[in-house]
C-alpha atoms as a PDB file:
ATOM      1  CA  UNK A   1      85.824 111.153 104.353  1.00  0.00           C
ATOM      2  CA  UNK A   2      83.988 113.087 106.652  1.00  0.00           C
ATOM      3  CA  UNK A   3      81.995 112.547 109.698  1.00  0.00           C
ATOM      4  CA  UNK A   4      78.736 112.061 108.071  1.00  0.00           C
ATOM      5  CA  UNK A   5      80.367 109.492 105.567  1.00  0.00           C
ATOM      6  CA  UNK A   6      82.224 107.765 108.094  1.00  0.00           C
ATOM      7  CA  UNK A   7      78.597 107.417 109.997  1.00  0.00           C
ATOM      8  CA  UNK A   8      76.866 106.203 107.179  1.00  0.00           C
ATOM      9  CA  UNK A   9      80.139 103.669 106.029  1.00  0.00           C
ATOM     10  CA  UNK A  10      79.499 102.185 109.825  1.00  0.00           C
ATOM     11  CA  UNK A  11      75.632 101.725 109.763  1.00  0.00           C
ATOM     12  CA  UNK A  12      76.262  99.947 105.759  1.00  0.00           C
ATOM     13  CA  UNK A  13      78.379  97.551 108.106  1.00  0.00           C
ATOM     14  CA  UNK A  14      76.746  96.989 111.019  1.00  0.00           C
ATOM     15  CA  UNK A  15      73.767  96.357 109.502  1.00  0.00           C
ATOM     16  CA  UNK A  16      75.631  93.983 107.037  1.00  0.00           C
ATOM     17  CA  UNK A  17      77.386  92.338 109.813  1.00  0.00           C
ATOM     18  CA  UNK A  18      73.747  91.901 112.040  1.00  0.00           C
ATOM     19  CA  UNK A  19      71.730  90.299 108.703  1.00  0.00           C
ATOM     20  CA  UNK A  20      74.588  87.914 107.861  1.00  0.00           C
ATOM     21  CA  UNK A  21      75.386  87.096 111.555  1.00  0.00           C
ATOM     22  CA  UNK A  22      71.370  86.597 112.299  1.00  0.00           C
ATOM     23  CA  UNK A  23      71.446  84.231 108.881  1.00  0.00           C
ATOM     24  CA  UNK A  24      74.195  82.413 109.963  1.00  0.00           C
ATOM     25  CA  UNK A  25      72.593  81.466 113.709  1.00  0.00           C
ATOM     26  CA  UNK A  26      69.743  80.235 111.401  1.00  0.00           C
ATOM     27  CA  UNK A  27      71.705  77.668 109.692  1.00  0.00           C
ATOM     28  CA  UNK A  28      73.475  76.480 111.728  1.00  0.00           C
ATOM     29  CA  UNK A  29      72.350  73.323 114.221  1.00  0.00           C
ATOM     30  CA  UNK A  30      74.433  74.128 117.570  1.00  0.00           C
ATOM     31  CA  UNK A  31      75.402  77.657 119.237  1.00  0.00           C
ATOM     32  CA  UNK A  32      78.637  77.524 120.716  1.00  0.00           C
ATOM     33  CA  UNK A  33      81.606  79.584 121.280  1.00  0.00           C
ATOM     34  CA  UNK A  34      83.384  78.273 118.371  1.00  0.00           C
ATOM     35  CA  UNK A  35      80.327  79.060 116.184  1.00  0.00           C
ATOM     36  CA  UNK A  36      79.628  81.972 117.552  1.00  0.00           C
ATOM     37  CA  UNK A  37      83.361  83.395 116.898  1.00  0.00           C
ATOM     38  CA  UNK A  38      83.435  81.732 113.233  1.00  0.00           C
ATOM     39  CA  UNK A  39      80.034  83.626 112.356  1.00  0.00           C
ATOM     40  CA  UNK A  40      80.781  86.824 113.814  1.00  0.00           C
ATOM     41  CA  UNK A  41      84.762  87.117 111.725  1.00  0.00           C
ATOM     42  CA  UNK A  42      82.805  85.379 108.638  1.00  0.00           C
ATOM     43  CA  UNK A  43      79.741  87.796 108.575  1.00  0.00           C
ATOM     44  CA  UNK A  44      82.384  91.075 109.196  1.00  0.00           C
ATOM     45  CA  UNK A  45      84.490  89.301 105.666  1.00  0.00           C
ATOM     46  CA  UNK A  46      80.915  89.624 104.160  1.00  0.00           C
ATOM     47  CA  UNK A  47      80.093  92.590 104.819  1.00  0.00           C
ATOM     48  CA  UNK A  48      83.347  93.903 103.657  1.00  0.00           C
ATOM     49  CA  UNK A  49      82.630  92.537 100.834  1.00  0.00           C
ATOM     50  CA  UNK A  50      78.949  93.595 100.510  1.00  0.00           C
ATOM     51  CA  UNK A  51      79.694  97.328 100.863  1.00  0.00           C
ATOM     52  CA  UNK A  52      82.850  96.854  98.409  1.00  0.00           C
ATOM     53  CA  UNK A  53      80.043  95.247  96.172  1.00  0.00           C
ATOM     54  CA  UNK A  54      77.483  98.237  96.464  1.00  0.00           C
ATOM     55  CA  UNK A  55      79.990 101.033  95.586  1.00  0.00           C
ATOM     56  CA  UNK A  56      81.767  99.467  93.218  1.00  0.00           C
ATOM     57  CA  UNK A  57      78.525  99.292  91.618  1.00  0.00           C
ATOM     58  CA  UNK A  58      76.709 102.515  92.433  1.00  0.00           C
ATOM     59  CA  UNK A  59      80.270 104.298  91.951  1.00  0.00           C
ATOM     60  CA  UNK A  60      80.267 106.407  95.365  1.00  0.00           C
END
């Protein structure tokens, strides 16, 4: 990898981690630290698994 790959690899995750992080504040009824923590590690496992998704399926 090189620094342009490991720029775009971030921004894939970041902006994984803000959609599924904003969707998960959505759904659920109270904000508190507890939440907050559980969203942020599950939203990070998903978009792990989003960008494993996308090349495994586009190849790069």
């Amino acid at each position: 990898m090189n620094g342009r790959t490991t720029l775009l690899a971030t921004a894939e995750l970041l902006a994984w981690w803000t959609a599924l992080a904003v969707l998960w504040l959505v759904f659920i009824s109270t904000v508190d630290t507890l939440e907050l923590t559980v969203g942020a590690a599950v939203a990070g496992l998903g978009a792990l698994a989003a960008r494993a998704a996308r090349r495994s399926v586009t190849g790069r």
